[in-house]
PDB file of N, CA and C in Angstrom:
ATOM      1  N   UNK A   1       0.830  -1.177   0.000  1.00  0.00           N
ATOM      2  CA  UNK A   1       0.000   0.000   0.000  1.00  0.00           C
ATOM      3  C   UNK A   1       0.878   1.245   0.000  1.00  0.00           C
ATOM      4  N   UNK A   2       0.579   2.376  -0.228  1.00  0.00           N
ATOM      5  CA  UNK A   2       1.110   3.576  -0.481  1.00  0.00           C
ATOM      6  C   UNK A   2       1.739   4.423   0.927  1.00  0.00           C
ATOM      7  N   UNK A   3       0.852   3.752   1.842  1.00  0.00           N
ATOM      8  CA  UNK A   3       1.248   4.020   3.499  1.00  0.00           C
ATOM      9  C   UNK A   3       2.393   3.473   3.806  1.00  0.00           C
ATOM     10  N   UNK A   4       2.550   2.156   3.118  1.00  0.00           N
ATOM     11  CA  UNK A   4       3.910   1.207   3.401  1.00  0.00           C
ATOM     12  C   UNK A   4       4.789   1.737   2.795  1.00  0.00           C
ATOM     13  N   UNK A   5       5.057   2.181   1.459  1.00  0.00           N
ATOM     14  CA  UNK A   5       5.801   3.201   0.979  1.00  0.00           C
ATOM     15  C   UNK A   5       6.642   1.985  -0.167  1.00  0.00           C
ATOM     16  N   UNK A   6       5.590   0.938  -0.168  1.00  0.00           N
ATOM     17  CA  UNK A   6       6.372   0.091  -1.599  1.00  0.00           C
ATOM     18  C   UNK A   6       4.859   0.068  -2.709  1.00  0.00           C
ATOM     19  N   UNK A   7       5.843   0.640  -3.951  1.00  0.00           N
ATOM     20  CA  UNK A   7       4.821   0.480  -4.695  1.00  0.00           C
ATOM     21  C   UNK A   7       4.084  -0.524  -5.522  1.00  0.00           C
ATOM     22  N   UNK A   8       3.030  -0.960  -5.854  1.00  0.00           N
ATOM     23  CA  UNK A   8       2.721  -1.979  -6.455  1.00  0.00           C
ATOM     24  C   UNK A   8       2.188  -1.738  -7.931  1.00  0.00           C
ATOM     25  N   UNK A   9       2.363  -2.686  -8.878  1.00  0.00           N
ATOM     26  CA  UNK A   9       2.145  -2.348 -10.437  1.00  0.00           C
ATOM     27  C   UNK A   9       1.302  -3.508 -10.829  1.00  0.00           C
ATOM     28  N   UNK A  10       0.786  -3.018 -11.583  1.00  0.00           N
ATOM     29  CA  UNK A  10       0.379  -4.679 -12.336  1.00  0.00           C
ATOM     30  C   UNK A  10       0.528  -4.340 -14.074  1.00  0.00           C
ATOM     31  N   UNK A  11       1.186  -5.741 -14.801  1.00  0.00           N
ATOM     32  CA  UNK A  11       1.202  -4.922 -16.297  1.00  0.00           C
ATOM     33  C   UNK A  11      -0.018  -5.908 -16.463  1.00  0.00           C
ATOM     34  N   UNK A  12      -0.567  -4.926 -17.483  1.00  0.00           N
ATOM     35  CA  UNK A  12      -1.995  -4.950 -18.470  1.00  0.00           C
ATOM     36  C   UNK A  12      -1.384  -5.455 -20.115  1.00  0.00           C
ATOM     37  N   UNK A  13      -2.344  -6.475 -20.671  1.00  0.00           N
ATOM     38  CA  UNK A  13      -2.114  -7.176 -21.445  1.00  0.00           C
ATOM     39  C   UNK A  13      -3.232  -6.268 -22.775  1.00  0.00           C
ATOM     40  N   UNK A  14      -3.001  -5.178 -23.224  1.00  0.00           N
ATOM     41  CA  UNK A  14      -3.674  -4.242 -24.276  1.00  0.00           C
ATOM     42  C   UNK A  14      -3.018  -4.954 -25.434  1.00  0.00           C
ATOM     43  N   UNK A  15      -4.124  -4.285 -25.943  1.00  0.00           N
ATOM     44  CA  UNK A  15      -3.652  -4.532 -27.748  1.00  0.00           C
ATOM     45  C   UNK A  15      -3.702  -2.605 -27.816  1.00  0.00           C
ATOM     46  N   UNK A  16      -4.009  -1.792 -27.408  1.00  0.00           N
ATOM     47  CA  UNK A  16      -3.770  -0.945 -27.828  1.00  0.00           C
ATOM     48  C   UNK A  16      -2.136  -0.230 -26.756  1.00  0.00           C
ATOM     49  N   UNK A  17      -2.352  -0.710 -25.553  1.00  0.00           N
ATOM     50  CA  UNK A  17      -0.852  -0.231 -25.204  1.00  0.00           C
ATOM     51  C   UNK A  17      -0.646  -1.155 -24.073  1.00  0.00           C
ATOM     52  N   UNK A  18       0.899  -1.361 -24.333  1.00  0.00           N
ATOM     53  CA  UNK A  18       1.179  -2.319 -23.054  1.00  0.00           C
ATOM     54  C   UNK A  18       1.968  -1.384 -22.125  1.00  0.00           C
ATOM     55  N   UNK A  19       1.948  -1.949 -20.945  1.00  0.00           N
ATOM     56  CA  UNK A  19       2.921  -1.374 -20.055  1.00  0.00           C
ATOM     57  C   UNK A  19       2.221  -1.725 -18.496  1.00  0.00           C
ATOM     58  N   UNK A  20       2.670  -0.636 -17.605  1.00  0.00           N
ATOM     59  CA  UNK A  20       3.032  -0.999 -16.311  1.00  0.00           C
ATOM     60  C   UNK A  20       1.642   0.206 -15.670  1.00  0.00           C
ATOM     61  N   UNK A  21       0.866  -0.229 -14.756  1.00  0.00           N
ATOM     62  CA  UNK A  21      -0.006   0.168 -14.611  1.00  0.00           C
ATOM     63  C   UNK A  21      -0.097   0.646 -13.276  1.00  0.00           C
ATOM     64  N   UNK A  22      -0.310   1.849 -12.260  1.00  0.00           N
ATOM     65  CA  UNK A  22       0.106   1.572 -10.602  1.00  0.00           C
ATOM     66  C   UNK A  22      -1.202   1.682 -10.035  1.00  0.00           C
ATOM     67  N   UNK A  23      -1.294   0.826  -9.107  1.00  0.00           N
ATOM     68  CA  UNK A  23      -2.270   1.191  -8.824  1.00  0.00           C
ATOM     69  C   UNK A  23      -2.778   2.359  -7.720  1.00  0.00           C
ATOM     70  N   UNK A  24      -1.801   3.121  -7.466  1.00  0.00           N
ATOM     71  CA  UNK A  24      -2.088   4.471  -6.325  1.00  0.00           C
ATOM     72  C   UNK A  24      -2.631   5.126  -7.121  1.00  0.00           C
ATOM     73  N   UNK A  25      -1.889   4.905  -8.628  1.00  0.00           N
ATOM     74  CA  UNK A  25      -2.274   5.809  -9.903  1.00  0.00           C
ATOM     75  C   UNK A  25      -3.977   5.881  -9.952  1.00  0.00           C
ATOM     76  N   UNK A  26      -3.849   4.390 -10.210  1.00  0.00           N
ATOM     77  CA  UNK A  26      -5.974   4.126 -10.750  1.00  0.00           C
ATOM     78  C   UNK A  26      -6.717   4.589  -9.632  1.00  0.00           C
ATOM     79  N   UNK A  27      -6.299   3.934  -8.367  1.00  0.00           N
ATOM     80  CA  UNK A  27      -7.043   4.786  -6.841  1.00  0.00           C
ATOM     81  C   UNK A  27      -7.477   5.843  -6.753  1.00  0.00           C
ATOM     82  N   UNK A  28      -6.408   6.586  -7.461  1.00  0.00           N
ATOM     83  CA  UNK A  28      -6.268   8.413  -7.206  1.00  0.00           C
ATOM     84  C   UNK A  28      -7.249   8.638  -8.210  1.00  0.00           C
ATOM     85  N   UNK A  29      -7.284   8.432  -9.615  1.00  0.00           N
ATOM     86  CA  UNK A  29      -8.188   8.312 -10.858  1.00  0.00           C
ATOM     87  C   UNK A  29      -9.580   8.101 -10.171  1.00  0.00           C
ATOM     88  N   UNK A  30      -9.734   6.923  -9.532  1.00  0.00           N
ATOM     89  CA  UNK A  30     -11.644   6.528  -8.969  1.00  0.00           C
ATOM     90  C   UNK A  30     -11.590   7.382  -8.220  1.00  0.00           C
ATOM     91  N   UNK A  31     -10.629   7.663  -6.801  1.00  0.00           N
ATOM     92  CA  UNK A  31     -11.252   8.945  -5.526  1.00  0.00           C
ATOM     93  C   UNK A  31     -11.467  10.094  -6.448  1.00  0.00           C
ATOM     94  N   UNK A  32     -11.041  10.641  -7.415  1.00  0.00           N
ATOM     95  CA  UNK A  32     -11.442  11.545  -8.223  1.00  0.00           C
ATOM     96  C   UNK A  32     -12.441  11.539  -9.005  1.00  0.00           C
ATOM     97  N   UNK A  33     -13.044  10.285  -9.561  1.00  0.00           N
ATOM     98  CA  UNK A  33     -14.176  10.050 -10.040  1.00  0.00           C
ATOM     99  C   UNK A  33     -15.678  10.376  -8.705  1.00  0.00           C
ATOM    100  N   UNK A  34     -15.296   9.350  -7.937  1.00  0.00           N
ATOM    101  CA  UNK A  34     -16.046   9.374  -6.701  1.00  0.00           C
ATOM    102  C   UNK A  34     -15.981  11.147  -5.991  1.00  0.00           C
ATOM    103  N   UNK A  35     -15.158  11.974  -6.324  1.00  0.00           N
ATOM    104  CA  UNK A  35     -15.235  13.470  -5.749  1.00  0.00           C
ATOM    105  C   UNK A  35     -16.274  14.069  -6.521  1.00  0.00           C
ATOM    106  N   UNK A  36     -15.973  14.121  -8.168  1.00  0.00           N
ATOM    107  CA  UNK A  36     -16.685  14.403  -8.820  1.00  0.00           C
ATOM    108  C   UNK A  36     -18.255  14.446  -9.193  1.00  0.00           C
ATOM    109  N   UNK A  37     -18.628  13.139  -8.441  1.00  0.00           N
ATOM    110  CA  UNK A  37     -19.849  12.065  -8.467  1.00  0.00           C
ATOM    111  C   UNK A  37     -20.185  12.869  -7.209  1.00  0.00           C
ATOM    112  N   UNK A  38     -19.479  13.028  -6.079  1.00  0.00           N
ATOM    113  CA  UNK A  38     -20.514  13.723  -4.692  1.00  0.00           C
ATOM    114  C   UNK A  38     -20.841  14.875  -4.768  1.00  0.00           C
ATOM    115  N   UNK A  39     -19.866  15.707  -5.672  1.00  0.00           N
ATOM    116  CA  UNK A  39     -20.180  16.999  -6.329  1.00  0.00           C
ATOM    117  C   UNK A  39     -21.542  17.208  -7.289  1.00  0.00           C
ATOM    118  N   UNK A  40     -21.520  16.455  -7.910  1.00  0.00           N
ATOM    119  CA  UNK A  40     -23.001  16.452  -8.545  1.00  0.00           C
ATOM    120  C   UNK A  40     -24.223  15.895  -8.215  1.00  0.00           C
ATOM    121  N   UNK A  41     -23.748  15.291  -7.112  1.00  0.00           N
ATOM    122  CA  UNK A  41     -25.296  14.587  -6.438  1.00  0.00           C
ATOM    123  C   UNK A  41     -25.473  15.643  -5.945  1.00  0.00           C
ATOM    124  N   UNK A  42     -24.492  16.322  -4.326  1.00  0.00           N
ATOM    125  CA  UNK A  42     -24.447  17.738  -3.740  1.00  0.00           C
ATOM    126  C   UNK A  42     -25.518  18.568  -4.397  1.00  0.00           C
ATOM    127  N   UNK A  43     -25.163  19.185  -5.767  1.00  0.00           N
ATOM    128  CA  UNK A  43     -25.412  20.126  -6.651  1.00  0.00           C
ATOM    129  C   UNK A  43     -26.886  19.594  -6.986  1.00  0.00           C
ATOM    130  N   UNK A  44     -27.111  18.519  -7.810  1.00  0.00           N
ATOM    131  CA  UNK A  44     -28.230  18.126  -7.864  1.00  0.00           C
ATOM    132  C   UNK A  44     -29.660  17.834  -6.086  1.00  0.00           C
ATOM    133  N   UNK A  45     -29.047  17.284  -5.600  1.00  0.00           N
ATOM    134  CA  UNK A  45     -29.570  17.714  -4.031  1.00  0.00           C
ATOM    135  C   UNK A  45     -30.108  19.276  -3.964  1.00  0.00           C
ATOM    136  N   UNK A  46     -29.329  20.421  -3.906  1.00  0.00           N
ATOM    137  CA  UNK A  46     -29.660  21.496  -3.600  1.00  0.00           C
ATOM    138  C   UNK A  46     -30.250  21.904  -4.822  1.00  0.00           C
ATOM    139  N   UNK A  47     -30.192  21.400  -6.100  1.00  0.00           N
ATOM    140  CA  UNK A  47     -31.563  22.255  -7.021  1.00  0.00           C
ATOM    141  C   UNK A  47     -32.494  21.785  -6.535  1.00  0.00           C
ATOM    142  N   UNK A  48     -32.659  20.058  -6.124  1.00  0.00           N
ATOM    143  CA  UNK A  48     -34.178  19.644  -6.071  1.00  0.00           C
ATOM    144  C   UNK A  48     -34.302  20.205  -4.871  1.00  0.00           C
ATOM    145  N   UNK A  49     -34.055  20.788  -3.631  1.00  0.00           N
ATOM    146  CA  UNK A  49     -34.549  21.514  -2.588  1.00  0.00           C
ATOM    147  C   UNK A  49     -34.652  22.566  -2.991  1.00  0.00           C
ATOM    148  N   UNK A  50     -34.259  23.491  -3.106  1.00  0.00           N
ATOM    149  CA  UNK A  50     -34.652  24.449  -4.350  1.00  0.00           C
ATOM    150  C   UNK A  50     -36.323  24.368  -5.059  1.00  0.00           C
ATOM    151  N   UNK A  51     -36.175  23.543  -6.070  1.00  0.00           N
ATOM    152  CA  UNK A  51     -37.326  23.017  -6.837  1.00  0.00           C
ATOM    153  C   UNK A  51     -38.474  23.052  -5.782  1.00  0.00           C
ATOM    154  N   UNK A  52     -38.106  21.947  -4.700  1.00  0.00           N
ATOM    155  CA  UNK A  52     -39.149  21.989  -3.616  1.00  0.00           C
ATOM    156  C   UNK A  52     -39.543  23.221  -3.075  1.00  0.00           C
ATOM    157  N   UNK A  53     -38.588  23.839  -2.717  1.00  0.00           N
ATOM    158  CA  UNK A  53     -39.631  25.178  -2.100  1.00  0.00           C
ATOM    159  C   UNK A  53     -40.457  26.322  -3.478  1.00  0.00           C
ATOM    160  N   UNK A  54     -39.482  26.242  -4.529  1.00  0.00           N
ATOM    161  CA  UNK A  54     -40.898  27.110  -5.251  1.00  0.00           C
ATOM    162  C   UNK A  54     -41.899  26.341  -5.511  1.00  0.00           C
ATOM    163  N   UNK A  55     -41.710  25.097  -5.899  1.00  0.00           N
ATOM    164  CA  UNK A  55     -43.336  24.311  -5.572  1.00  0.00           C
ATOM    165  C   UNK A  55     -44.194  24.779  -4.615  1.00  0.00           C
ATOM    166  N   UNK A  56     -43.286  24.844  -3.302  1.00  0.00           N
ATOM    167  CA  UNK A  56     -44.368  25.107  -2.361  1.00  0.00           C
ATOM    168  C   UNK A  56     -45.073  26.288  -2.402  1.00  0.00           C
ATOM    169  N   UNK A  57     -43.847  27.094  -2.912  1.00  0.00           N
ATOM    170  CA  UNK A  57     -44.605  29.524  -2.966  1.00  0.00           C
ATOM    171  C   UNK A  57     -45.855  28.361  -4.442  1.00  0.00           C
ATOM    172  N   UNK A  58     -45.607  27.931  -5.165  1.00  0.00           N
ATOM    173  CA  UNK A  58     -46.555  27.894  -6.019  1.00  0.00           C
ATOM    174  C   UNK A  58     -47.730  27.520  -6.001  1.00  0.00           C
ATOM    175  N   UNK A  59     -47.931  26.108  -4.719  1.00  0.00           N
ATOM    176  CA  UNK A  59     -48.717  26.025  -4.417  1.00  0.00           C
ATOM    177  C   UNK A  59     -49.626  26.792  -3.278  1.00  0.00           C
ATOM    178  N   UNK A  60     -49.393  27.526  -2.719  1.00  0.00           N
ATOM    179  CA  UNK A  60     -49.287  28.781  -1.658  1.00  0.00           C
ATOM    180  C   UNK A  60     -49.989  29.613  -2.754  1.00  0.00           C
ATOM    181  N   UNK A  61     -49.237  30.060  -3.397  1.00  0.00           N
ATOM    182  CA  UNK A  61     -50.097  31.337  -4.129  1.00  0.00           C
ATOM    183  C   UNK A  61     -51.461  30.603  -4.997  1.00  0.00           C
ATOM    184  N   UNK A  62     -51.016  29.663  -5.595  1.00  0.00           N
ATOM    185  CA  UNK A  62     -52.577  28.994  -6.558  1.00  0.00           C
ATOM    186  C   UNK A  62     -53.491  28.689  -4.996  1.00  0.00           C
ATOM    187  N   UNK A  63     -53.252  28.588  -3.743  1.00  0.00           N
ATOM    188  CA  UNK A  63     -54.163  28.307  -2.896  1.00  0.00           C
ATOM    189  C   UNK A  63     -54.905  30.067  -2.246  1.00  0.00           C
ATOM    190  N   UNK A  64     -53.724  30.776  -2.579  1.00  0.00           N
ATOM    191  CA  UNK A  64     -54.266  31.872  -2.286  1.00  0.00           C
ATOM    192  C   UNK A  64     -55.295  32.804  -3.308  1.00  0.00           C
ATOM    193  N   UNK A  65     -54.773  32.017  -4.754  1.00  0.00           N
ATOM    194  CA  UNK A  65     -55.767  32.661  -5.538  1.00  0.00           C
ATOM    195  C   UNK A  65     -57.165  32.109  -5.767  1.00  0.00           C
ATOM    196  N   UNK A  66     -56.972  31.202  -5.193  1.00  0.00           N
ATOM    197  CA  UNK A  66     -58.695  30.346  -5.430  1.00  0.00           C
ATOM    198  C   UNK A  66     -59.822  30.682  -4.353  1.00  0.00           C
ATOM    199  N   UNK A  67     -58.918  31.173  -3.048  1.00  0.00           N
ATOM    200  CA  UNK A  67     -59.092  31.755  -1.903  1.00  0.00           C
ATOM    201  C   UNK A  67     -60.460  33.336  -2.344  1.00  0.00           C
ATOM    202  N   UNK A  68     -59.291  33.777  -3.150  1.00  0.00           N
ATOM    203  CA  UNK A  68     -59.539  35.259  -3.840  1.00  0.00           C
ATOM    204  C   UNK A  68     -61.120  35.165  -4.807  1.00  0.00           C
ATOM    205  N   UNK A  69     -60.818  34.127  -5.500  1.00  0.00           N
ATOM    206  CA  UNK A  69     -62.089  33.816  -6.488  1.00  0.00           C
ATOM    207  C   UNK A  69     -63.126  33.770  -5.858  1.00  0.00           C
ATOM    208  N   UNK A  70     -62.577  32.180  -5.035  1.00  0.00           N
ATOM    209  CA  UNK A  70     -64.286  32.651  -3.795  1.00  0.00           C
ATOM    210  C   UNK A  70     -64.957  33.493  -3.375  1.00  0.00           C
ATOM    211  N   UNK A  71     -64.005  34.100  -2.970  1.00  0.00           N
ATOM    212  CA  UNK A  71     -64.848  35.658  -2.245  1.00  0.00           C
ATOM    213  C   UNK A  71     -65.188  36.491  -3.397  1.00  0.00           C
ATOM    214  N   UNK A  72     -64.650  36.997  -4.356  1.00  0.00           N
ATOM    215  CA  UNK A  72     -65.580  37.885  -5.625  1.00  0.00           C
ATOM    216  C   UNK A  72     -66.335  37.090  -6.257  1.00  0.00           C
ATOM    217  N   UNK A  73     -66.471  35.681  -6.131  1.00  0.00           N
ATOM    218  CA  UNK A  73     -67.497  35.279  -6.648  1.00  0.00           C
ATOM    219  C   UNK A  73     -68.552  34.974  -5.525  1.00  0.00           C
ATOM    220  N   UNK A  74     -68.540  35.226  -4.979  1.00  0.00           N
ATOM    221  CA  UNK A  74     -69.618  35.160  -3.141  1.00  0.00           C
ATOM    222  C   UNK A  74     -70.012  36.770  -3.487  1.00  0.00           C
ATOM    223  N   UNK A  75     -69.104  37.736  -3.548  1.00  0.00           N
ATOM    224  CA  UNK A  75     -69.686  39.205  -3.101  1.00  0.00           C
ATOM    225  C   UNK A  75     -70.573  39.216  -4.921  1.00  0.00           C
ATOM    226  N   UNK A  76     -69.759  38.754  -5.716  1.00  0.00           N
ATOM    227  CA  UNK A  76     -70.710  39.079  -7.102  1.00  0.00           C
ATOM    228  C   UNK A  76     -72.183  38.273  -7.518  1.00  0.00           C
ATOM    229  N   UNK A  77     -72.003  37.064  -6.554  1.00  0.00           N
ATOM    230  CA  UNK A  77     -73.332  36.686  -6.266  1.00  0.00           C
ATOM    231  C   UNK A  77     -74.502  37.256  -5.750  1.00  0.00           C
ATOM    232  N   UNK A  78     -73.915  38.153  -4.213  1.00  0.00           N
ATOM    233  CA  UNK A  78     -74.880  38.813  -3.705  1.00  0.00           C
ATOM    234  C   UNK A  78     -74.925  40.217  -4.231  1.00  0.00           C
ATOM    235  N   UNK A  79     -74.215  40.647  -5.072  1.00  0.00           N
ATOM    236  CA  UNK A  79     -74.956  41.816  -5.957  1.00  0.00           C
ATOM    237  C   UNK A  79     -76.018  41.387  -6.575  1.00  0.00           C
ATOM    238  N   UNK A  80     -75.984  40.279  -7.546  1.00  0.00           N
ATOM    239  CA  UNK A  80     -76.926  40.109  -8.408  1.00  0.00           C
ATOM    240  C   UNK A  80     -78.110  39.172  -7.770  1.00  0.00           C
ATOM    241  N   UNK A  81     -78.188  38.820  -6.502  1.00  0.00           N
ATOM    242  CA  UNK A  81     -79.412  38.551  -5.962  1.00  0.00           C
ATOM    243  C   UNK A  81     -79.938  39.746  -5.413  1.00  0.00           C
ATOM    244  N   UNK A  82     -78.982  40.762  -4.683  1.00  0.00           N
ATOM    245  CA  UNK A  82     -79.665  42.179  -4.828  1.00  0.00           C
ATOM    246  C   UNK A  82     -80.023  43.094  -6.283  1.00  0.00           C
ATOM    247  N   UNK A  83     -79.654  43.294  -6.823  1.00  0.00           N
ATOM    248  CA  UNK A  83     -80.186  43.503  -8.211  1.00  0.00           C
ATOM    249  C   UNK A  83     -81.246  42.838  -8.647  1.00  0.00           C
ATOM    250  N   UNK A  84     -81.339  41.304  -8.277  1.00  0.00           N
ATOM    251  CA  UNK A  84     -82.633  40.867  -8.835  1.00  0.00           C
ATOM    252  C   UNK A  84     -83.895  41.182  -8.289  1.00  0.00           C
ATOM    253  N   UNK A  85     -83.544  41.104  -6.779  1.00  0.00           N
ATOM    254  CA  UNK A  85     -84.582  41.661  -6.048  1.00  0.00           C
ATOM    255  C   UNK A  85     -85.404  43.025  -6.361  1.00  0.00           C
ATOM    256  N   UNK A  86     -84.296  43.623  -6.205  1.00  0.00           N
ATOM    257  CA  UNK A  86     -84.732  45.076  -6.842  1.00  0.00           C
ATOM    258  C   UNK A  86     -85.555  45.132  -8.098  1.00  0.00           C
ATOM    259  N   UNK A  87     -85.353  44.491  -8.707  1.00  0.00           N
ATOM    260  CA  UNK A  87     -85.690  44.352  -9.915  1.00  0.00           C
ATOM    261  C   UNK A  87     -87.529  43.886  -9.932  1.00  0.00           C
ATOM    262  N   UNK A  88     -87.553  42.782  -9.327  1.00  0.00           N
ATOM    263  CA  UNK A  88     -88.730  42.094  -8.912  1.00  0.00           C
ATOM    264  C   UNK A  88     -89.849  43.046  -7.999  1.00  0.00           C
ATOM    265  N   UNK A  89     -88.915  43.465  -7.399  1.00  0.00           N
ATOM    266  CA  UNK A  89     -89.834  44.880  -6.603  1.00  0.00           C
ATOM    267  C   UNK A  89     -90.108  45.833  -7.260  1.00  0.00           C
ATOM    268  N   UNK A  90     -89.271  46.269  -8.489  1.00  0.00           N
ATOM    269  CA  UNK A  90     -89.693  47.102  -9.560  1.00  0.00           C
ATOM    270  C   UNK A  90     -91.042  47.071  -9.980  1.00  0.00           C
ATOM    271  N   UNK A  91     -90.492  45.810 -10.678  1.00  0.00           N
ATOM    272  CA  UNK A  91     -91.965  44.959 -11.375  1.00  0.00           C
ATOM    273  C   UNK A  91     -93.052  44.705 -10.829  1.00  0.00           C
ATOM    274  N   UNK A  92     -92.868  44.500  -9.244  1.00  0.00           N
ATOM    275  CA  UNK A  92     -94.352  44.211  -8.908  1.00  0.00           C
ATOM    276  C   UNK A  92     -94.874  45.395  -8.629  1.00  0.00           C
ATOM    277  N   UNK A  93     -94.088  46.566  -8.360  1.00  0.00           N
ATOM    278  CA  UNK A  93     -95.102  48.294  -8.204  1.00  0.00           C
ATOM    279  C   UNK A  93     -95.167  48.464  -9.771  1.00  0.00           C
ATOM    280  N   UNK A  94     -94.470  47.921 -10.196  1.00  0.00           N
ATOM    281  CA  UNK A  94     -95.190  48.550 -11.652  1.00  0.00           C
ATOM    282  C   UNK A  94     -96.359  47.802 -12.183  1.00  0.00           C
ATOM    283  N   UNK A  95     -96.284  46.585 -11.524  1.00  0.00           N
ATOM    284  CA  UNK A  95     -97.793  45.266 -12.161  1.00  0.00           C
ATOM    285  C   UNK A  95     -99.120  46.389 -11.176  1.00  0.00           C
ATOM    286  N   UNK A  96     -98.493  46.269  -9.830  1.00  0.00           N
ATOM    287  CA  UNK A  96     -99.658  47.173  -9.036  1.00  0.00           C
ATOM    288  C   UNK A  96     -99.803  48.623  -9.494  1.00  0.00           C
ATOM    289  N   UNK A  97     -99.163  49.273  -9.822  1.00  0.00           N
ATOM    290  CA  UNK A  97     -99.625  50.238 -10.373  1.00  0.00           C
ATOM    291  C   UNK A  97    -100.925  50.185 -11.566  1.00  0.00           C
ATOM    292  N   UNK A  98    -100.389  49.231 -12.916  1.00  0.00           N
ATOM    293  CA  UNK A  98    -100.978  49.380 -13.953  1.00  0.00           C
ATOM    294  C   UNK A  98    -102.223  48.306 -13.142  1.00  0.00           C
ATOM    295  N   UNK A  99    -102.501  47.951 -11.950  1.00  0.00           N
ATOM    296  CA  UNK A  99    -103.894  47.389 -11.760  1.00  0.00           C
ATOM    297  C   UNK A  99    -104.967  48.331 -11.164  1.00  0.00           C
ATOM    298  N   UNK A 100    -103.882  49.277 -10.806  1.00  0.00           N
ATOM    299  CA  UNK A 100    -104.703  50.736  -9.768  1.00  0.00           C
ATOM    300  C   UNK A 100    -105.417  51.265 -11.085  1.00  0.00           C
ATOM    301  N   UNK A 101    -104.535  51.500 -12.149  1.00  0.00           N
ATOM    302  CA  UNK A 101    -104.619  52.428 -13.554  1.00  0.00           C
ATOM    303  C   UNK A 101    -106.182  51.630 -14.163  1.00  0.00           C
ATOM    304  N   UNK A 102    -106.136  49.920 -13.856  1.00  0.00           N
ATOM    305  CA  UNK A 102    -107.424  49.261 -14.556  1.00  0.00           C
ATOM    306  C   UNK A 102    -108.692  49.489 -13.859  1.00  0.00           C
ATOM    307  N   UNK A 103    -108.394  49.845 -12.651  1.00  0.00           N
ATOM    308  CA  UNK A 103    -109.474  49.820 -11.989  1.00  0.00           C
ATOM    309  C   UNK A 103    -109.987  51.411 -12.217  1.00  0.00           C
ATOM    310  N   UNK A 104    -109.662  52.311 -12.192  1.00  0.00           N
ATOM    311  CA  UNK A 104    -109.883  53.525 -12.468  1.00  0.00           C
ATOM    312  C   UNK A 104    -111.385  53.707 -13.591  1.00  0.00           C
ATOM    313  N   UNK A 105    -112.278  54.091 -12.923  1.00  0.00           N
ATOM    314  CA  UNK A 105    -113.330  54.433 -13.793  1.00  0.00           C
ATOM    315  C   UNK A 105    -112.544  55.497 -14.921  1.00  0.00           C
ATOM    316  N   UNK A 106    -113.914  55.475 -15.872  1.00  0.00           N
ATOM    317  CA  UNK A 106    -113.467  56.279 -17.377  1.00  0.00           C
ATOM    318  C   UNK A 106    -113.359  57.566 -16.496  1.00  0.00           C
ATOM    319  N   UNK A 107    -114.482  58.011 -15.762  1.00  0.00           N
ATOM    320  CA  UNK A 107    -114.694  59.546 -14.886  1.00  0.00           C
ATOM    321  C   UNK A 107    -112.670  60.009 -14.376  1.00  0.00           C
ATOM    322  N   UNK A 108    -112.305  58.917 -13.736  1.00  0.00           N
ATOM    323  CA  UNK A 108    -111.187  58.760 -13.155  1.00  0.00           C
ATOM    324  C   UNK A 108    -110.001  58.896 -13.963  1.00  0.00           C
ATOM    325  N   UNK A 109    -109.849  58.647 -14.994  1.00  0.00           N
ATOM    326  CA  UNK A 109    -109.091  58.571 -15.734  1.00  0.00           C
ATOM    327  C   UNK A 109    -108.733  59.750 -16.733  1.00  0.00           C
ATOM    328  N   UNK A 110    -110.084  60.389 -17.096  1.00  0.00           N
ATOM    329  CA  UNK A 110    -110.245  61.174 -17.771  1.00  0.00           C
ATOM    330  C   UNK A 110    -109.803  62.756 -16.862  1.00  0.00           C
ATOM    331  N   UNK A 111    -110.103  62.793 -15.259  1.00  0.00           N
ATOM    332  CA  UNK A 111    -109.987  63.918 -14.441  1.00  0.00           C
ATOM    333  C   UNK A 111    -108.070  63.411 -13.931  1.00  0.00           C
ATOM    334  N   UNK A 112    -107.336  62.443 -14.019  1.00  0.00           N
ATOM    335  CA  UNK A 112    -106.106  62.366 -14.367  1.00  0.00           C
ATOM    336  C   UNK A 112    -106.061  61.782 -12.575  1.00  0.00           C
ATOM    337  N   UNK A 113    -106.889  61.567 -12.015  1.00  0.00           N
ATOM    338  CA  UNK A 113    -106.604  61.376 -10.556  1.00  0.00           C
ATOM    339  C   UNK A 113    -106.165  59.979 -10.679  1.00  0.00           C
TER     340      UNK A 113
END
């Protein structure tokens, strides 16, 4: 081992290159692979927490806007059941009126009372 301070080789039997191979060499090569690899999980980790919290403002605000709808559609309801009302009360002094107007003798009608 590299602690012991003797080095060890192994030769590799390539067709594209032969020679002498160490292995502190390849070690050092994977702990560098493996650095690289915790670096991007790391990185990937903190986008998806990330990700997670604007999900959450997103779902937060779509809960706050449906919140919002309700209520102008509650207050725009009770306009237009007040409006209708009104409306209906219109109509029925105007039905009672034009029954006051039928009942009215010709005498009555004619003196404008």
């Amino acid at each position: 081992m590299a602690s012991d301070g003797l080095p060890i080789t192994i030769t590799v039997k390539n067709q594209e290159e032969k020679g002498s191979i160490s292995i502190n060499d390849e070690l050092s090569e994977i702990k560098k692979m493996l650095q690289q690899q915790e670096q991007q999980m790391t990185q990937q980790m903190q986008f998806n927490q990330k990700l997670v919290e604007e999900l959450q403002k997103v779902s937060q605000t779509n809960q706050e806007l449906k919140q919002m709808i309700n209520r102008k559609d509650t207050e725009l309801i009770g306009e237009l059941r007040k409006g209708l009302s009104e409306s209906k009360r219109m109509v029925e002094e105007a039905s009672a009126s034009a029954e006051l107007e039928k009942k009215k003798t010709w005498w009555e009608k004619l003196m404008g009372k």
